[in-house]
C-alpha atoms as a PDB file:
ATOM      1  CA  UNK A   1     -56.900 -74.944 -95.633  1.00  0.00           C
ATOM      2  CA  UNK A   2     -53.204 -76.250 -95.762  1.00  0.00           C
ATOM      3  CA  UNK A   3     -50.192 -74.125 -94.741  1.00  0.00           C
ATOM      4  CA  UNK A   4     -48.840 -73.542 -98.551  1.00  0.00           C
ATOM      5  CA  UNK A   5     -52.668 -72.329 -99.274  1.00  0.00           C
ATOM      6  CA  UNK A   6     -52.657 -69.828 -96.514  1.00  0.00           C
ATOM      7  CA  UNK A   7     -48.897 -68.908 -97.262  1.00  0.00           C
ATOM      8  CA  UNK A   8     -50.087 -68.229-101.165  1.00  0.00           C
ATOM      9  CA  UNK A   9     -52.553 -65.874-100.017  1.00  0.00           C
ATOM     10  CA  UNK A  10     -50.283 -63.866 -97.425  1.00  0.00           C
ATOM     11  CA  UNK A  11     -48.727 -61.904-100.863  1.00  0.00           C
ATOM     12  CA  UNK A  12     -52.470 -60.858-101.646  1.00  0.00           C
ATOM     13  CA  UNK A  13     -52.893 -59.027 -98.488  1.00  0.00           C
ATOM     14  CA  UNK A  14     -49.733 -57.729 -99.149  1.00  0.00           C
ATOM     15  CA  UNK A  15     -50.521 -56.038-102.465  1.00  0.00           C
ATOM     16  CA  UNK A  16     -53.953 -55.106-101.427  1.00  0.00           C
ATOM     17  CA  UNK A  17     -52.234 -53.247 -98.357  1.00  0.00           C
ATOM     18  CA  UNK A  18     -50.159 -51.716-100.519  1.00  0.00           C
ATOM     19  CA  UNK A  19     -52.894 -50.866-103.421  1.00  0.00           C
ATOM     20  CA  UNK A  20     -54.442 -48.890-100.814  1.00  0.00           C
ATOM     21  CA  UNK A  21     -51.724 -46.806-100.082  1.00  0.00           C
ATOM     22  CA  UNK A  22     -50.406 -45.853-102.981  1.00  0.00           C
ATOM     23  CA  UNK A  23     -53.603 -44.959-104.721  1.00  0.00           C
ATOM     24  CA  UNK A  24     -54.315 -42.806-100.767  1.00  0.00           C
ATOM     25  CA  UNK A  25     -53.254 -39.557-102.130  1.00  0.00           C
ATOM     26  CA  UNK A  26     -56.273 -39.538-104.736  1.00  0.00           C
ATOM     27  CA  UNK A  27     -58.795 -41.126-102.535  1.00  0.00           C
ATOM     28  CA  UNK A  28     -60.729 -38.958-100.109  1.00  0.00           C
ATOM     29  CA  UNK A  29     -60.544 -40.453 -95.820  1.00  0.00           C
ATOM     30  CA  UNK A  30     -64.022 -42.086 -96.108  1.00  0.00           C
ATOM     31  CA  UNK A  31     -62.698 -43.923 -99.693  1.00  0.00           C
ATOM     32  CA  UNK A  32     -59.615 -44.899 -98.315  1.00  0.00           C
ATOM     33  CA  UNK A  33     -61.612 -46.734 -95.075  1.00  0.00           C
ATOM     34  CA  UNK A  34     -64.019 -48.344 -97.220  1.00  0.00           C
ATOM     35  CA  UNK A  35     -61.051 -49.431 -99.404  1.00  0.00           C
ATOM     36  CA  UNK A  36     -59.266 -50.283 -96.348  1.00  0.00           C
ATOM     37  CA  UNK A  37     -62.304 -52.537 -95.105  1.00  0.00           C
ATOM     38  CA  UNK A  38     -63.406 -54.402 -98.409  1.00  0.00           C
ATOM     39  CA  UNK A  39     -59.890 -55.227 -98.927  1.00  0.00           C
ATOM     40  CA  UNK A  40     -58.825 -56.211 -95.053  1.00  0.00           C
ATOM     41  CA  UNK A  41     -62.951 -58.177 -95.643  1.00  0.00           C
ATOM     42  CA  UNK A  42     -61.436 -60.117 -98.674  1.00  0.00           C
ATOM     43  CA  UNK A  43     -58.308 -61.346 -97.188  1.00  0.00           C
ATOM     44  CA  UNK A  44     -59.966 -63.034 -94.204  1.00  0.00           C
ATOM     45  CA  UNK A  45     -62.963 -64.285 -96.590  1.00  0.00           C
ATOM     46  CA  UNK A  46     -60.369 -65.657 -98.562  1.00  0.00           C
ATOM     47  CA  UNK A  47     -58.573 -67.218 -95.679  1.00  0.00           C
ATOM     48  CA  UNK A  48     -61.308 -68.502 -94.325  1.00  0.00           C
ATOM     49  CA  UNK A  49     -61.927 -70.899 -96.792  1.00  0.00           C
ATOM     50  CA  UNK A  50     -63.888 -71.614 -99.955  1.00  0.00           C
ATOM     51  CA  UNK A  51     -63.896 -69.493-103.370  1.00  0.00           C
ATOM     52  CA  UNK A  52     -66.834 -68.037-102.072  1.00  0.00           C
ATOM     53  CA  UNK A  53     -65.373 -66.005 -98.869  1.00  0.00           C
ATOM     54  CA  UNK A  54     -63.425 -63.337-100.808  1.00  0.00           C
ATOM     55  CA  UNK A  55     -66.600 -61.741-101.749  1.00  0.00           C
ATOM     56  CA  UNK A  56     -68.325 -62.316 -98.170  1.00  0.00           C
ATOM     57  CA  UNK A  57     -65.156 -61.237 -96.283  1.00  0.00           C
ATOM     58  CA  UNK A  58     -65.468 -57.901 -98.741  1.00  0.00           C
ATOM     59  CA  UNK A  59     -69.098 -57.165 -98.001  1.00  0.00           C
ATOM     60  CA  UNK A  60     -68.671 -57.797 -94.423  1.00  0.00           C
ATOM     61  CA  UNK A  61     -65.382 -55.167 -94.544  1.00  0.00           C
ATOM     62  CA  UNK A  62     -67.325 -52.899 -96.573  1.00  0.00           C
ATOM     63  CA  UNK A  63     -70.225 -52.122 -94.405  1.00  0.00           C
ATOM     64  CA  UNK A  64     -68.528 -51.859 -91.433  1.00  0.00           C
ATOM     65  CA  UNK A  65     -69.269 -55.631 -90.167  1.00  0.00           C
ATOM     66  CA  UNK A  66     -73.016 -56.168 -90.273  1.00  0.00           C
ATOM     67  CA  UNK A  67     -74.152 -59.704 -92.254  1.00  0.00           C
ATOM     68  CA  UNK A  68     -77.403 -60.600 -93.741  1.00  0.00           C
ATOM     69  CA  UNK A  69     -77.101 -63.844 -92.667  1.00  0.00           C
ATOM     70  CA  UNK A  70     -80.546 -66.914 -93.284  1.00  0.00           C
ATOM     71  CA  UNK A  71     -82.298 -65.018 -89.855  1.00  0.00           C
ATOM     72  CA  UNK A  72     -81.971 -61.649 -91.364  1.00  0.00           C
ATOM     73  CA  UNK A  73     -83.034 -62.660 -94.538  1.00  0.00           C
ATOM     74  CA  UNK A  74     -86.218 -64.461 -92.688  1.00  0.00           C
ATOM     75  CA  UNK A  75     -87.018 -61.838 -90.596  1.00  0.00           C
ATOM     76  CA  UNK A  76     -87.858 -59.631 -93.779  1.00  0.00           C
ATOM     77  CA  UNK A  77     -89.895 -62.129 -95.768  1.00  0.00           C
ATOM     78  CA  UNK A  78     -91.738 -62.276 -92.159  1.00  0.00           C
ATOM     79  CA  UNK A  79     -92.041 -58.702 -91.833  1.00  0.00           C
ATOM     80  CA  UNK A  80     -93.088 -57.950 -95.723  1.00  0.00           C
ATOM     81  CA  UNK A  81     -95.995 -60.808 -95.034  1.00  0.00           C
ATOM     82  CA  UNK A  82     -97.003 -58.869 -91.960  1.00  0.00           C
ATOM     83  CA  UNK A  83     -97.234 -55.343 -93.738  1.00  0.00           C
ATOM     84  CA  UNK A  84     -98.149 -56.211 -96.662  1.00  0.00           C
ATOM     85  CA  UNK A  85    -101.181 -53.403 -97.817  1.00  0.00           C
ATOM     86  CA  UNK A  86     -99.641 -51.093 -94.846  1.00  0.00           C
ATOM     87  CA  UNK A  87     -97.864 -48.900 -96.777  1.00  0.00           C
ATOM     88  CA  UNK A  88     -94.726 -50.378 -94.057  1.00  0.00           C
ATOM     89  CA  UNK A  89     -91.497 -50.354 -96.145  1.00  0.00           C
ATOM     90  CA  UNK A  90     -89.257 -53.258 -95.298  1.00  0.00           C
ATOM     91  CA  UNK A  91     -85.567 -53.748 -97.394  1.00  0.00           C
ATOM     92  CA  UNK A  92     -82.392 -54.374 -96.909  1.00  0.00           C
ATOM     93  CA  UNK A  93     -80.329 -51.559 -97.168  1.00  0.00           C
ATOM     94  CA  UNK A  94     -76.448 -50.733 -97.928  1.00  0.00           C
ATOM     95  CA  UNK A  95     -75.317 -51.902 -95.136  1.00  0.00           C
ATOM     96  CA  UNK A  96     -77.127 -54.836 -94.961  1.00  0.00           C
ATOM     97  CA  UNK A  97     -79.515 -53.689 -91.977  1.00  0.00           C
ATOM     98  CA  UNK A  98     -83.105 -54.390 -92.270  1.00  0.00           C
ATOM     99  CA  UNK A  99     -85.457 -51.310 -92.397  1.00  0.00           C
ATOM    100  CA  UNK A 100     -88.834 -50.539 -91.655  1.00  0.00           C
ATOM    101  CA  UNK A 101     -89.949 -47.280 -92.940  1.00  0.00           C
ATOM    102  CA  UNK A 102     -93.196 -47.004 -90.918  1.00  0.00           C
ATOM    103  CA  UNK A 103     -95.631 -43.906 -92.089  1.00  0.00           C
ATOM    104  CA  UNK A 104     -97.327 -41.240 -89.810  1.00  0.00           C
ATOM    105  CA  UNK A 105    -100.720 -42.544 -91.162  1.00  0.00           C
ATOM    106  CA  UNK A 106    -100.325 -46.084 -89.016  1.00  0.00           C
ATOM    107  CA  UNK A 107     -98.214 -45.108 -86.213  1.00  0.00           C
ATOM    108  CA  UNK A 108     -98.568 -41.670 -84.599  1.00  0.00           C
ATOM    109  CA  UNK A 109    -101.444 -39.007 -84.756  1.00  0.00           C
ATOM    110  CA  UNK A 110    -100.515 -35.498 -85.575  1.00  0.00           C
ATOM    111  CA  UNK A 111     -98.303 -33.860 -82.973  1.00  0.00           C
ATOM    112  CA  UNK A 112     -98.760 -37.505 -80.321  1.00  0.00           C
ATOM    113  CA  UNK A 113     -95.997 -39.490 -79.602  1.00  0.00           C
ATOM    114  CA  UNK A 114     -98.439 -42.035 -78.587  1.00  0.00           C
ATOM    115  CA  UNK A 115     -98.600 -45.251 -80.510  1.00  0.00           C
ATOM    116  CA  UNK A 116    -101.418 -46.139 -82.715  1.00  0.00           C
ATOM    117  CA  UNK A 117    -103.874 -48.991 -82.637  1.00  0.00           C
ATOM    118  CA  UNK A 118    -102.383 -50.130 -86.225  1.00  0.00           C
ATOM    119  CA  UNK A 119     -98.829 -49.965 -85.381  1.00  0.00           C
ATOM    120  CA  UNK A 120     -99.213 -52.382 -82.377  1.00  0.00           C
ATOM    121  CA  UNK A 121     -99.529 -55.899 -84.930  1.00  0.00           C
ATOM    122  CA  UNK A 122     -95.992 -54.512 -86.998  1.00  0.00           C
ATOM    123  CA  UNK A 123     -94.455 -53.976 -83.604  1.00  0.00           C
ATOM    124  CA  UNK A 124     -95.328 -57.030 -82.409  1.00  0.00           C
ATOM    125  CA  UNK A 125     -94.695 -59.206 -85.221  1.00  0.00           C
ATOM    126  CA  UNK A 126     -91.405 -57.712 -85.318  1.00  0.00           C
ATOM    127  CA  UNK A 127     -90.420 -58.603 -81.740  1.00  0.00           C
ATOM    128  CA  UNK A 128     -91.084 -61.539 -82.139  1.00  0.00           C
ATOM    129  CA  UNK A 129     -88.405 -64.312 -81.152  1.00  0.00           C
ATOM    130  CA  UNK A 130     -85.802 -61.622 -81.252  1.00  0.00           C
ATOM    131  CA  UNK A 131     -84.674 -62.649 -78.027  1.00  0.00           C
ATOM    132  CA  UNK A 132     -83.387 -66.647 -79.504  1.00  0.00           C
ATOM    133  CA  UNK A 133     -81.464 -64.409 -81.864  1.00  0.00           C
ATOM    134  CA  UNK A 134     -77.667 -63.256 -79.968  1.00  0.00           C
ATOM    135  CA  UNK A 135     -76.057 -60.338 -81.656  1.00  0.00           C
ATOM    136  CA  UNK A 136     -79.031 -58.110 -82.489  1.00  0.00           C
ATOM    137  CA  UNK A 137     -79.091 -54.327 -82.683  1.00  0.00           C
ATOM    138  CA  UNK A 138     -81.614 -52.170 -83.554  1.00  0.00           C
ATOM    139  CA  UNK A 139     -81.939 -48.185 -83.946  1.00  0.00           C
ATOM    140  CA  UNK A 140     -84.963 -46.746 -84.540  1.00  0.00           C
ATOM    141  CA  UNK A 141     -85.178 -43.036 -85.604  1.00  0.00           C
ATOM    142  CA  UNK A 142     -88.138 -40.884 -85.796  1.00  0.00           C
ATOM    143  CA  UNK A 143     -89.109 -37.929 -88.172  1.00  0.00           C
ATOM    144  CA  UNK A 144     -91.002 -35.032 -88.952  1.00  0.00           C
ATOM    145  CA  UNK A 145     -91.883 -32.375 -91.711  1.00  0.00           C
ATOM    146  CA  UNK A 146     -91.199 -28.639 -91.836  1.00  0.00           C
ATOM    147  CA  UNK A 147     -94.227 -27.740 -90.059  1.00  0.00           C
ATOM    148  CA  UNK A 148     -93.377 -25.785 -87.120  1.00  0.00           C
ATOM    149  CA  UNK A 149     -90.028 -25.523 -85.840  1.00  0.00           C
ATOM    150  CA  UNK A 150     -86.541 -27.457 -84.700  1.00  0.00           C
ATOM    151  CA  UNK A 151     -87.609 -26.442 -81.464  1.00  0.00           C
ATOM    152  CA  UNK A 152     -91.242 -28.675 -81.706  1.00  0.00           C
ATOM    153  CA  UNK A 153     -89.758 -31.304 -84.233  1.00  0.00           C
ATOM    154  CA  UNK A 154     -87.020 -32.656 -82.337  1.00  0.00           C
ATOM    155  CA  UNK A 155     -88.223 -33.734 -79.510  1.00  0.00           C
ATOM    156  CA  UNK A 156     -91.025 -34.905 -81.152  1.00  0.00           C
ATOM    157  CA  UNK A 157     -89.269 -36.989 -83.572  1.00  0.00           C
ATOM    158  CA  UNK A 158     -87.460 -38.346 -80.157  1.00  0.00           C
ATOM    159  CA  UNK A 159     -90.312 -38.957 -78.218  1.00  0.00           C
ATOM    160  CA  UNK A 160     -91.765 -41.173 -81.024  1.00  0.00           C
ATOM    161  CA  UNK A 161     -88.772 -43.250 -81.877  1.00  0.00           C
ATOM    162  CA  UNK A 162     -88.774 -43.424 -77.423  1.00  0.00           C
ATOM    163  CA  UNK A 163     -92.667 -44.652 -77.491  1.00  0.00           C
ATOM    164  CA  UNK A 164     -91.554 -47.900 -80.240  1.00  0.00           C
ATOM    165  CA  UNK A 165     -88.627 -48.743 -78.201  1.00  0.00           C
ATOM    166  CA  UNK A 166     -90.572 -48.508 -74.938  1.00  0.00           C
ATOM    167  CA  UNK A 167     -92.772 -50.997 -76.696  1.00  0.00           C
ATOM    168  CA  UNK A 168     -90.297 -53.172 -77.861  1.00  0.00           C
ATOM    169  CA  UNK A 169     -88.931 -53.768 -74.523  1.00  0.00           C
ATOM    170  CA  UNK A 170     -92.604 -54.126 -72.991  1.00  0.00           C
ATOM    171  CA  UNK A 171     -92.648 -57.351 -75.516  1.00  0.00           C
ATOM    172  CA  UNK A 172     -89.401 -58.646 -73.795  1.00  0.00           C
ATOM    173  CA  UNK A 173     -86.835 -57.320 -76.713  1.00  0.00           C
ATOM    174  CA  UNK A 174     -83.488 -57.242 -75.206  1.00  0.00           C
ATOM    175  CA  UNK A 175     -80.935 -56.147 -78.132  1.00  0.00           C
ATOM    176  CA  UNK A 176     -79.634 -53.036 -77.250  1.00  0.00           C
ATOM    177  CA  UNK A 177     -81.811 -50.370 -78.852  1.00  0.00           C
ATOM    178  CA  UNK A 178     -80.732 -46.881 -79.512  1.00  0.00           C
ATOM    179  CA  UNK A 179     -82.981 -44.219 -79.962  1.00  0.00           C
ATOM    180  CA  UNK A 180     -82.599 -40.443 -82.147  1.00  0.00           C
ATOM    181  CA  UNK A 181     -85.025 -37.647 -83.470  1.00  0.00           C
ATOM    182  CA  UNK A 182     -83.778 -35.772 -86.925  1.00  0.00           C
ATOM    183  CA  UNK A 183     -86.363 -33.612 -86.900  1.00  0.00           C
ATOM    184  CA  UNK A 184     -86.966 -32.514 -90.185  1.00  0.00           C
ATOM    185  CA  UNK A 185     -83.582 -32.808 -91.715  1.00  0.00           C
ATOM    186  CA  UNK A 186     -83.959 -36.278 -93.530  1.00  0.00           C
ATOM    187  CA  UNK A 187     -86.893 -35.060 -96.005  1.00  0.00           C
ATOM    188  CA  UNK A 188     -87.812 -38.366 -98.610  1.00  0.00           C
ATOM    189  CA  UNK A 189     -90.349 -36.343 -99.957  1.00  0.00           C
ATOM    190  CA  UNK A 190     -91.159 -33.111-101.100  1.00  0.00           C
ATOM    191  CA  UNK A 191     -92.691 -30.945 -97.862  1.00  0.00           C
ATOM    192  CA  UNK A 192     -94.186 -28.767-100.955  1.00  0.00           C
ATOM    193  CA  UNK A 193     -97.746 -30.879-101.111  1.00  0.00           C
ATOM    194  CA  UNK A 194     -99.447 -32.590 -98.171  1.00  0.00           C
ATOM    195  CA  UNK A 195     -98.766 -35.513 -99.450  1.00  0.00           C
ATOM    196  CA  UNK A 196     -95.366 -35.274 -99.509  1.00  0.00           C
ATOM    197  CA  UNK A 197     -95.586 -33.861 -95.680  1.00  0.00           C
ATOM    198  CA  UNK A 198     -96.991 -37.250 -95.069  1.00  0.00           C
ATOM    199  CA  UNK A 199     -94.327 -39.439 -96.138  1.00  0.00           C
ATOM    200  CA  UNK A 200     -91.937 -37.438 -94.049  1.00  0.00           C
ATOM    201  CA  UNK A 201     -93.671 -38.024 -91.104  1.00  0.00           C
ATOM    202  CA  UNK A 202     -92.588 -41.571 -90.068  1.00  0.00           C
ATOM    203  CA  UNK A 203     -90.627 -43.858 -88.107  1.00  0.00           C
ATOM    204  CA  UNK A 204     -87.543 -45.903 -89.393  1.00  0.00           C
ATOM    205  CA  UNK A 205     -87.056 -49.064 -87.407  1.00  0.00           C
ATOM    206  CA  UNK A 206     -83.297 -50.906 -88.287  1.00  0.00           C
ATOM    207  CA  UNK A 207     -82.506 -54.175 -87.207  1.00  0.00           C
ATOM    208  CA  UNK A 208     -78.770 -55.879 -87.864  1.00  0.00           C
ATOM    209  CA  UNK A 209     -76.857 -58.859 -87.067  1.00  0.00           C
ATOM    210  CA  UNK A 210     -73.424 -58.348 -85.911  1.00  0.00           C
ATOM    211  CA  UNK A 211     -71.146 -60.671 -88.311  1.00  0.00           C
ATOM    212  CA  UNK A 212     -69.179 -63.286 -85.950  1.00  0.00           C
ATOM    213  CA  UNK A 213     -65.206 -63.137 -85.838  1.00  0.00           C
ATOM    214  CA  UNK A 214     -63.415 -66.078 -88.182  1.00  0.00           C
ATOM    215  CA  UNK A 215     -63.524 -68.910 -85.885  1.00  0.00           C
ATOM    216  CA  UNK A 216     -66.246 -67.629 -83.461  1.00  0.00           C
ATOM    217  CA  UNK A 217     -69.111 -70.200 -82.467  1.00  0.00           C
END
């Protein structure tokens, strides 16, 4: 891009800048950041080059600077091959991490933090050349239903989400990896019916791809 082409742009950041802060008295604090971000994302997309990084610069703003870059996109086509018939969950979500949503059935036994026979294959195909990847994180969290109490939940849900990263590193992952236990307080089912009990009981698995500073290599 040419100086006059970079110099046409500078009055766009400009009015988005100033968009933002006159419409801030009638946008709550976490509008006003995302505003902030998808605008501050589209300025450097468009900067950067081609018609088509406004609206990459704005996603990559937006979500608070995770990208779903050709490896992220691969590494869920290679997980949903993997679990396919599993009952795994693999997407992208809002933010553009990729999820597993592993059920109880396949990865712990009732009140173990130990891991399953049937979980071992998931875990393993999703290790796998993580390491020829840079700028990998991952967070997995674990969860329960309402049986029982804070008291046994938590640390369960902890203890499980410990065991897959434990398991992770024993393959040779070396993205950081944070670990947390909610418990029961992130229900996605009904704890009503056994069934629903069951789909509460799981393990969420998130992998995501820092997105690389404009002019990084």
């Amino acid at each position: 891009m040419n100086t006059m082409q970079m110099g046409a742009r500078a009055p766009l950041a400009a009015m988005l800048a100033a968009a933002v802060l006159v419409s801030g008295c009638a946008l709550t604090e976490t509008q006003r950041d995302v505003a902030i971000g998808a605008g501050v994302g589209a300025v450097i997309g468009g900067i950067a080059g081609d018609g088509k990084g406004a609206a990459i610069g704005a996603g990559v703003g937006a979500v608070g600077g995770y990208a779903w870059s050709r490896y992220m996109e691969s590494k869920r086509q290679q997980m949903a091959q993997a679990t396919a018939g599993t009952g795994v969950q693999v997407s992208q979500t809002a933010d553009n991490r990729l999820q597993l949503n592993i059920p109880n059935d396949i990865s712990f036994a009732t009140n173990s933090s130990a891991i399953q026979a049937k979980l071992r294959p998931i875990l393993n195909q999703f290790a796998d050349g993580m390491n020829q990847q840079p700028g990998l994180e991952i967070d997995i969290v674990g969860h329960a239903d309402n049986t029982g109490t804070d008291a046994v939940n938590d640390p369960l849900s902890l203890r499980r989400a410990n065991s897959v990263r434990d398991y992770l590193v024993q393959r040779g992952v070396t993205a950081p990896i944070r670990t947390e236990g909610r418990g029961s307080r992130q229900p996605i089912a009904s704890n009503a019916t056994a069934a629903g009990r069951a789909q509460n009981r799981r393990v969420e698995i998130f992998l995501a791809e820092r997105a690389q500073p404009i002019g990084a290599r």
